[in-house]
Structures are given as C-alpha cells and as structure tokens.
Protein backbone atom coordinates (compact mmCIF):
# COMPACT_ATOMS: atom_id res chain seq x y z
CA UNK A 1 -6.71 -22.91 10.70
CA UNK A 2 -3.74 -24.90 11.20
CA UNK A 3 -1.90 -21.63 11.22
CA UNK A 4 -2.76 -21.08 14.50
CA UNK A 5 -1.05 -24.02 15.95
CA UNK A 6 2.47 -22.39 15.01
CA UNK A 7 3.76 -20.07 16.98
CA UNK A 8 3.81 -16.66 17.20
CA UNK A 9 7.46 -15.89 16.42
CA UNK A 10 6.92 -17.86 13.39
CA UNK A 11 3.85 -16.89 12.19
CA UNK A 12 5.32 -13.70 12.23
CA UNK A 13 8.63 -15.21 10.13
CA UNK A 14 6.31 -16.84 7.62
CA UNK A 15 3.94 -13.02 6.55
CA UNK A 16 7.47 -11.67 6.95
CA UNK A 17 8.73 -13.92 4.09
CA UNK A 18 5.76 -14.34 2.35
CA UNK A 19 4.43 -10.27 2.25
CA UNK A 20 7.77 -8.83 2.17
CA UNK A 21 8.99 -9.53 -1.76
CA UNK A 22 5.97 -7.90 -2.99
CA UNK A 23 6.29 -4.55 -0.86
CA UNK A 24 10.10 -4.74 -1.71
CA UNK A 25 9.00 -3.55 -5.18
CA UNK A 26 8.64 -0.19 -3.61
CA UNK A 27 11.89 1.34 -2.75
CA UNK A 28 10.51 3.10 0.36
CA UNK A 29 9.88 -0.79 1.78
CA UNK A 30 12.71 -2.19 0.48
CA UNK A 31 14.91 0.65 1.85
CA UNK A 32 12.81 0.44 5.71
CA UNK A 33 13.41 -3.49 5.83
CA UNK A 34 16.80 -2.85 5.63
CA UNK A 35 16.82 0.49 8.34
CA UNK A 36 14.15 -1.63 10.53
CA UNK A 37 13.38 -5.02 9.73
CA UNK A 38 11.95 -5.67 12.99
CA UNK A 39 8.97 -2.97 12.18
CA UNK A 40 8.93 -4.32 8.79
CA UNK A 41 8.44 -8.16 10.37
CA UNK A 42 5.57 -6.73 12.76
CA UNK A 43 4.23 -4.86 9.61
CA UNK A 44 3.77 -7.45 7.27
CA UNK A 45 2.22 -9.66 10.09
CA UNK A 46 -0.18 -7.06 11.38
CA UNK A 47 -1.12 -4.50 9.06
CA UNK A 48 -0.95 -6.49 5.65
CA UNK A 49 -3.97 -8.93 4.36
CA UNK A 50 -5.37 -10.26 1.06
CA UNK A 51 -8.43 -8.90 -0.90
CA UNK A 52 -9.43 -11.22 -3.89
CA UNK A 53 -11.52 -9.29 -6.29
CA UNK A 54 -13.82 -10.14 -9.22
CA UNK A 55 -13.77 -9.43 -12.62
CA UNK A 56 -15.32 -5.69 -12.98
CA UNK A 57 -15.56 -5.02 -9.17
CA UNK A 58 -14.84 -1.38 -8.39
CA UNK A 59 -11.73 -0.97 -5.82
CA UNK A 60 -12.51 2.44 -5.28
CA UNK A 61 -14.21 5.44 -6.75
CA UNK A 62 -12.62 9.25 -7.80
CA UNK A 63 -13.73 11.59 -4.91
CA UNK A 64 -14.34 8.87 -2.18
CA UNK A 65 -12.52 9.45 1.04
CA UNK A 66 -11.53 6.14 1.84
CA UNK A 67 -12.85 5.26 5.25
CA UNK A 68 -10.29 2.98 6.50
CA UNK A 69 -7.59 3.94 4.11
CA UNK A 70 -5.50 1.41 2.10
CA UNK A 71 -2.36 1.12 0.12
CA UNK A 72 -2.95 -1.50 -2.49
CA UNK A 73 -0.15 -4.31 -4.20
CA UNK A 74 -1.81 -5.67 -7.15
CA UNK A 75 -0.01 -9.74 -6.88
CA UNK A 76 -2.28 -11.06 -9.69
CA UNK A 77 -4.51 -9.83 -12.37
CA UNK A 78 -4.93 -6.62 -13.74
CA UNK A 79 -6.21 -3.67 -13.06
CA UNK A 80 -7.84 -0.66 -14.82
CA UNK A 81 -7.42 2.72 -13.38
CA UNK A 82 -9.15 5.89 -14.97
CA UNK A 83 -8.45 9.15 -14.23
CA UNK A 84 -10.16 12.33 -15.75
CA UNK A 85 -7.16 14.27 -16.10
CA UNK A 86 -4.36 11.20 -16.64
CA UNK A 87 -6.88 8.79 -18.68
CA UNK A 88 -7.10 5.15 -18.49
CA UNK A 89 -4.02 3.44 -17.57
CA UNK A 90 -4.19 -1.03 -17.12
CA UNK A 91 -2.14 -1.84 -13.51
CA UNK A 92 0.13 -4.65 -13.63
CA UNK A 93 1.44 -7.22 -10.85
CA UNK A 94 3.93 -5.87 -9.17
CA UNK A 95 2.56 -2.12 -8.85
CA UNK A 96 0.59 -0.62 -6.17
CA UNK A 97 -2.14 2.61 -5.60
CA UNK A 98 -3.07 4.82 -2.89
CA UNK A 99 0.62 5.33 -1.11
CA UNK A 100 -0.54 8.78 -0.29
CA UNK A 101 -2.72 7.29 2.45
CA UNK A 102 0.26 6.50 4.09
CA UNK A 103 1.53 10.09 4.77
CA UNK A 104 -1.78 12.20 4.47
CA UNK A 105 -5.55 12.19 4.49
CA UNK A 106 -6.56 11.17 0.82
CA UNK A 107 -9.34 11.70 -1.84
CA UNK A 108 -9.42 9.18 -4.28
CA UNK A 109 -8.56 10.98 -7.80
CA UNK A 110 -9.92 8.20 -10.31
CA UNK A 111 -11.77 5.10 -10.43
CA UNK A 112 -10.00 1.55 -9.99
CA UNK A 113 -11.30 -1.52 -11.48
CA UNK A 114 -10.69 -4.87 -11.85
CA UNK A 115 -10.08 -5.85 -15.62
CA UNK A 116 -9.77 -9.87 -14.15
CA UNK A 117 -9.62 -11.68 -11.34
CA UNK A 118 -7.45 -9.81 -9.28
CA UNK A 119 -5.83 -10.64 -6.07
CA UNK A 120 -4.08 -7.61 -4.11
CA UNK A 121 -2.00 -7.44 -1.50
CA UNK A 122 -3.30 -4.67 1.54
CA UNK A 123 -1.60 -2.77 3.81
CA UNK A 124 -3.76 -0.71 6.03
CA UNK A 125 -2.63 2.85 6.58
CA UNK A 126 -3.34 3.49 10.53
CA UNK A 127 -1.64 -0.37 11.44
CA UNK A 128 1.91 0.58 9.58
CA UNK A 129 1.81 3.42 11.30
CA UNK A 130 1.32 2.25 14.67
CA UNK A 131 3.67 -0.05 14.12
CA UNK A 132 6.24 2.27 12.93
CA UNK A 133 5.60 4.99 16.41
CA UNK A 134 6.52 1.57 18.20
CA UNK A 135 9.73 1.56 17.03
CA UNK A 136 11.29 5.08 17.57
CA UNK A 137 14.52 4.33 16.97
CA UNK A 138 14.19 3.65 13.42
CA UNK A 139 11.12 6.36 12.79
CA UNK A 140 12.96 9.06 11.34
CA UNK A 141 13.67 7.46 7.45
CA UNK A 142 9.75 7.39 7.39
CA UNK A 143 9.60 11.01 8.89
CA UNK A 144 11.84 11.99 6.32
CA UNK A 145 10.10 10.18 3.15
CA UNK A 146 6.64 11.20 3.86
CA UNK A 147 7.79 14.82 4.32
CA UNK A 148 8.90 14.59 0.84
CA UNK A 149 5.85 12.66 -0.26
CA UNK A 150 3.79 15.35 0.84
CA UNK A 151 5.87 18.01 -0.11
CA UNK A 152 5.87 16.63 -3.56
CA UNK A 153 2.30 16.18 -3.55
CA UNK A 154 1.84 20.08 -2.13
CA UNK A 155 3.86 21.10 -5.17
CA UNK A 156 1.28 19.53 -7.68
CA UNK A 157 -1.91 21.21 -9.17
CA UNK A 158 -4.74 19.38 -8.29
CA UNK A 159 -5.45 17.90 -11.67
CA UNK A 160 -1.90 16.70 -11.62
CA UNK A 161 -3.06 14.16 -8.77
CA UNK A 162 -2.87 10.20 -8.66
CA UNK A 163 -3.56 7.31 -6.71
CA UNK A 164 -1.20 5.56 -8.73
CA UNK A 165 2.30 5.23 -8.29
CA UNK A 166 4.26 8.46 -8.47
CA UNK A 167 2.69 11.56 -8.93
C-alpha cells in the first residue's frame, strides 16, 4: 500500500531493479536491457508479477493451452517438471519455463509441479509484447530472436518439445 505513495518514475525504478537480475539470467533479457532498457524498465513494471505456490500445486498441465500465457522464473523453491518423452527433471532458482509463449501460440508438453514452496517470478506474454511494439526503434533484436526461436522449434519433432529451457 505504501507503494502507491511513490511515484511513478520510481515505482517503475524500483520493479526495474528489483525484477531485472532474475530475467538477466536469460541471455535474451540480459542482451534487450542493454539494446532497450527503457522497454525493459516498462517491462518489468508492467508485465512482470509474483505467484507464490504451495507444496504439490500443479503450475500447469501437458496438453493445456495456456489461456493467458506465461513465461515462468522460478526465484525460490523447486520445481518438478515431467515430461513423457524427456522424463522428470527438478527446476532450480534461477531457471525459467514456457519462453515459447513469448514468440508463438503454445501447448504445454509436460506437467509442472511444485516439489516446495515455490515462489516464481511471471512475465505475461501479451504485456512484453505490447510493450516491446511501443518501442519500435529497438524491436528488431526481438524480431530477430523469436524468428530463431521458432525456427528452432519448427526444426524439432514433436516429441523433442519442452517447456523448459532450451529445446
């Protein structure tokens, strides 16, 4: 509540500094701060929230079309992931799921659960990328990397497919 009574440049300033170091772990982010840290400011104020989970809550499900689509930070706890193809993998702070929202329409491939409390760090798919048509200038390094993303994923067989990191 007392958040409110800052202002709005620093509100901004303060998600920038707090939300930043976490997407930094992905070079994509780290690489766009630098390109366009003004997107990256209104991103982490806008399109990024918290989600604290419970020990065995399900984050999402294999074949579930996510209806407001997601890229997920775990920041604490740990996640289990299971995926028919890939197996069971545990996800560790400091890794994320579900980039592919980012660049295309998604299916989730496996099932995500929490293995303890968990506390994740959101950024929601159709904000960033509002955000990121706002700022033309700097818009092509994200044209460019979810090309590729895609293009990568297009060159997969469909039991080849993650929602974890790299596929």
């Amino acid at each position: 509540e007392l958040l409110h009574l800052v202002s709005e440049p620093l509100r901004v300033e303060l998600h920038f500094e707090i939300n930043m170091p976490i997407l930094e772990a992905h070079g994509f982010f780290r690489n766009y701060c630098d390109i366009a840290p003004g997107m990256m400011r209104q991103a982490c104020h806008q399109a990024i929230t918290r989600l604290p989970l419970s020990r065995g809550d399900v984050l999402f499900s294999a074949g579930e079309v996510p209806p407001v689509p997601r890229m997920y930070f775990l920041y604490a706890g740990k996640l289990k992931y299971e995926n028919p193809a890939h197996g069971s993998k545990t996800v560790h702070k400091g890794e994320w799921a579900c980039e592919a929202v980012l660049w295309t329409q998604w299916m989730h491939y496996g099932l995500c659960r929490t293995k303890t409390e968990c506390t994740l760090v959101v950024l929601e798919a159709t904000n960033f990328q509002n955000i990121a048509l706002q700022h033309q200038a700097q818009i092509n390094y994200a044209r460019i990397y979810g090309k590729a993303f895609v293009q990568h994923l297009n060159s997969l067989d469909e039991h080849q497919f993650t929602d974890l990191e790299d596929p």
